[in-house]
C-alpha atoms as a PDB file:
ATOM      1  CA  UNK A   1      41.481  97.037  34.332  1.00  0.00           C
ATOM      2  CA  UNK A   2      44.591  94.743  34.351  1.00  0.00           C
ATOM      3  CA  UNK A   3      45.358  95.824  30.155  1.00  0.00           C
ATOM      4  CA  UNK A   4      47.926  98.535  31.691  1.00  0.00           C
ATOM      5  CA  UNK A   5      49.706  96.341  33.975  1.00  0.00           C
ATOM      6  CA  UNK A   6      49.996  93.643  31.129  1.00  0.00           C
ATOM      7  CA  UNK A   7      51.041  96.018  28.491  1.00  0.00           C
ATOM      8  CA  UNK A   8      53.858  97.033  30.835  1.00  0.00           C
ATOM      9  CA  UNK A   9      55.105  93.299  32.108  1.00  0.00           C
ATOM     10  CA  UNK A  10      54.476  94.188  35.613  1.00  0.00           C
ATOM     11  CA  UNK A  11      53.403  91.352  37.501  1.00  0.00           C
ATOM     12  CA  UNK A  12      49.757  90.705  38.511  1.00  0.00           C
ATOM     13  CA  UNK A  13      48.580  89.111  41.841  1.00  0.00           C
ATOM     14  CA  UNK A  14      45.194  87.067  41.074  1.00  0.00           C
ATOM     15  CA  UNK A  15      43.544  85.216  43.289  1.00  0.00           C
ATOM     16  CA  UNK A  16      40.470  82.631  42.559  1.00  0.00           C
ATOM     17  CA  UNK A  17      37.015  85.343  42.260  1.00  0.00           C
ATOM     18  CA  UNK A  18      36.853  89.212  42.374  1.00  0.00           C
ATOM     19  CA  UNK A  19      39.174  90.579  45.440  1.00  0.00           C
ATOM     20  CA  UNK A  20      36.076  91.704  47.881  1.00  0.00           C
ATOM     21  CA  UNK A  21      34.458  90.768  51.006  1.00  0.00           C
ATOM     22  CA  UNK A  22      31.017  91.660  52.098  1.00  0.00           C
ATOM     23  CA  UNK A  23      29.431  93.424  55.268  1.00  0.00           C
ATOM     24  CA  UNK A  24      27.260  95.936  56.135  1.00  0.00           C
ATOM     25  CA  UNK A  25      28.457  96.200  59.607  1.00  0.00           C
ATOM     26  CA  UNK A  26      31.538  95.720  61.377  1.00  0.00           C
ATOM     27  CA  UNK A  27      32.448  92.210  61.872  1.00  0.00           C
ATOM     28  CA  UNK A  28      30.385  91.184  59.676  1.00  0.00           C
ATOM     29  CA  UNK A  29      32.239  90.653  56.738  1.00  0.00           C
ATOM     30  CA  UNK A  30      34.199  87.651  58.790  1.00  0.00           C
ATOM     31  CA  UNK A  31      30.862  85.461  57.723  1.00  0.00           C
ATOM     32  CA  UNK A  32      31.569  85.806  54.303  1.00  0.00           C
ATOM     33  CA  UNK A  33      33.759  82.405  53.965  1.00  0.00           C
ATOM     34  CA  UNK A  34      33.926  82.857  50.145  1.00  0.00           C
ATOM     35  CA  UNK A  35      35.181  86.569  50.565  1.00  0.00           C
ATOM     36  CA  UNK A  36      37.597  85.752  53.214  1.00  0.00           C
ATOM     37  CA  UNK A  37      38.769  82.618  51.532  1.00  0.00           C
ATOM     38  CA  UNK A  38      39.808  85.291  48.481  1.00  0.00           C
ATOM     39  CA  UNK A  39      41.256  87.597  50.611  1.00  0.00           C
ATOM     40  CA  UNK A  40      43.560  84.901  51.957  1.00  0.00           C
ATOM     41  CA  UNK A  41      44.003  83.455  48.311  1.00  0.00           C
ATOM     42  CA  UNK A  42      45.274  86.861  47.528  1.00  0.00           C
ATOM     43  CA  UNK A  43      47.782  87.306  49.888  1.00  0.00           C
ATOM     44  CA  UNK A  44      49.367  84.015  49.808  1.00  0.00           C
ATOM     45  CA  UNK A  45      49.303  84.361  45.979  1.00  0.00           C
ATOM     46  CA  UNK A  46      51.142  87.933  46.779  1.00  0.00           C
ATOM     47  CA  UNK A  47      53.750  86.403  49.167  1.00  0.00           C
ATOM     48  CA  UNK A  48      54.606  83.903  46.855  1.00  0.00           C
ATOM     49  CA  UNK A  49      55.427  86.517  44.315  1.00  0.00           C
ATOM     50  CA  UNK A  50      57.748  88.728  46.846  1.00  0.00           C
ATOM     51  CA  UNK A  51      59.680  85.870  48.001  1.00  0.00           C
ATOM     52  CA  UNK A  52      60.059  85.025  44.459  1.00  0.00           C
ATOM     53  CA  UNK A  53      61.365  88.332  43.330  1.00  0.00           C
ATOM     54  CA  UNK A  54      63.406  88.864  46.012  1.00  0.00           C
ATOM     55  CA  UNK A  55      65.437  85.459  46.079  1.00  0.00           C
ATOM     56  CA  UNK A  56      65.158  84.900  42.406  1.00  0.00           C
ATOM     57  CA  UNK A  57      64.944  81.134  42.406  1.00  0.00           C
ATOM     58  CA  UNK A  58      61.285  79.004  42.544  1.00  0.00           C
ATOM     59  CA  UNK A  59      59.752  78.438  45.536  1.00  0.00           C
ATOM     60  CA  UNK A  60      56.704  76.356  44.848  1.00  0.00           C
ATOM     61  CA  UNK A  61      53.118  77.872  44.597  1.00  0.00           C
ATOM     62  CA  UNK A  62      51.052  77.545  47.414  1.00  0.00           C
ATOM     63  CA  UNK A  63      48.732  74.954  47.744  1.00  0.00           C
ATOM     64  CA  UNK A  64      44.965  76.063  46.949  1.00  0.00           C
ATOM     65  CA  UNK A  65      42.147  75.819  49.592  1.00  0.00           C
ATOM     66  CA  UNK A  66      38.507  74.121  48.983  1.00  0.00           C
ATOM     67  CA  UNK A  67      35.924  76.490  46.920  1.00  0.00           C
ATOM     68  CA  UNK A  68      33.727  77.816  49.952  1.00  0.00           C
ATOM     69  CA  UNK A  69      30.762  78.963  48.302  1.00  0.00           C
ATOM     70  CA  UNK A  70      28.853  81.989  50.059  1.00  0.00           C
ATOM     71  CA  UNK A  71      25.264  82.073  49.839  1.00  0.00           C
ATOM     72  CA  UNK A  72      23.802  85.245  50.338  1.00  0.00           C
ATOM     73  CA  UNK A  73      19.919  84.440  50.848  1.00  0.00           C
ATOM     74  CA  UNK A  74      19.328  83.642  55.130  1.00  0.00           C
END
């Protein structure tokens, strides 16, 4: 899905698993630690990049978090 993107030299935000959380109801989705631990991945990952591209000098990566694994049998 990213091919297009690449092919074009745009840049492209990753973060550390597939960019979803999980929860049938609302509120729910705040007990999946692996999901939410993504989700913030993500959007340090994307302010990096912004403050990057707007200043134009290196500012250094931010530091990663722990792997929180999310197991979905209760």
């Amino acid at each position: 899905m990213n091919m297009p993107f690449e092919m074009l030299s745009c840049p492209v935000v990753t973060s550390q698993y597939w960019n979803v959380v999980f929860g049938r109801e609302p509120g729910k989705c705040e007990r999946d630690t692996e999901g939410m631990q993504t989700m913030r991945t993500l959007g340090h990952n994307m302010a990096w990049l912004l403050k990057n591209l707007r200043r134009g000098d290196a500012i250094p990566r931010p530091a990663d978090e722990p792997w929180q694994p999310m197991h979905f049998i209760r």
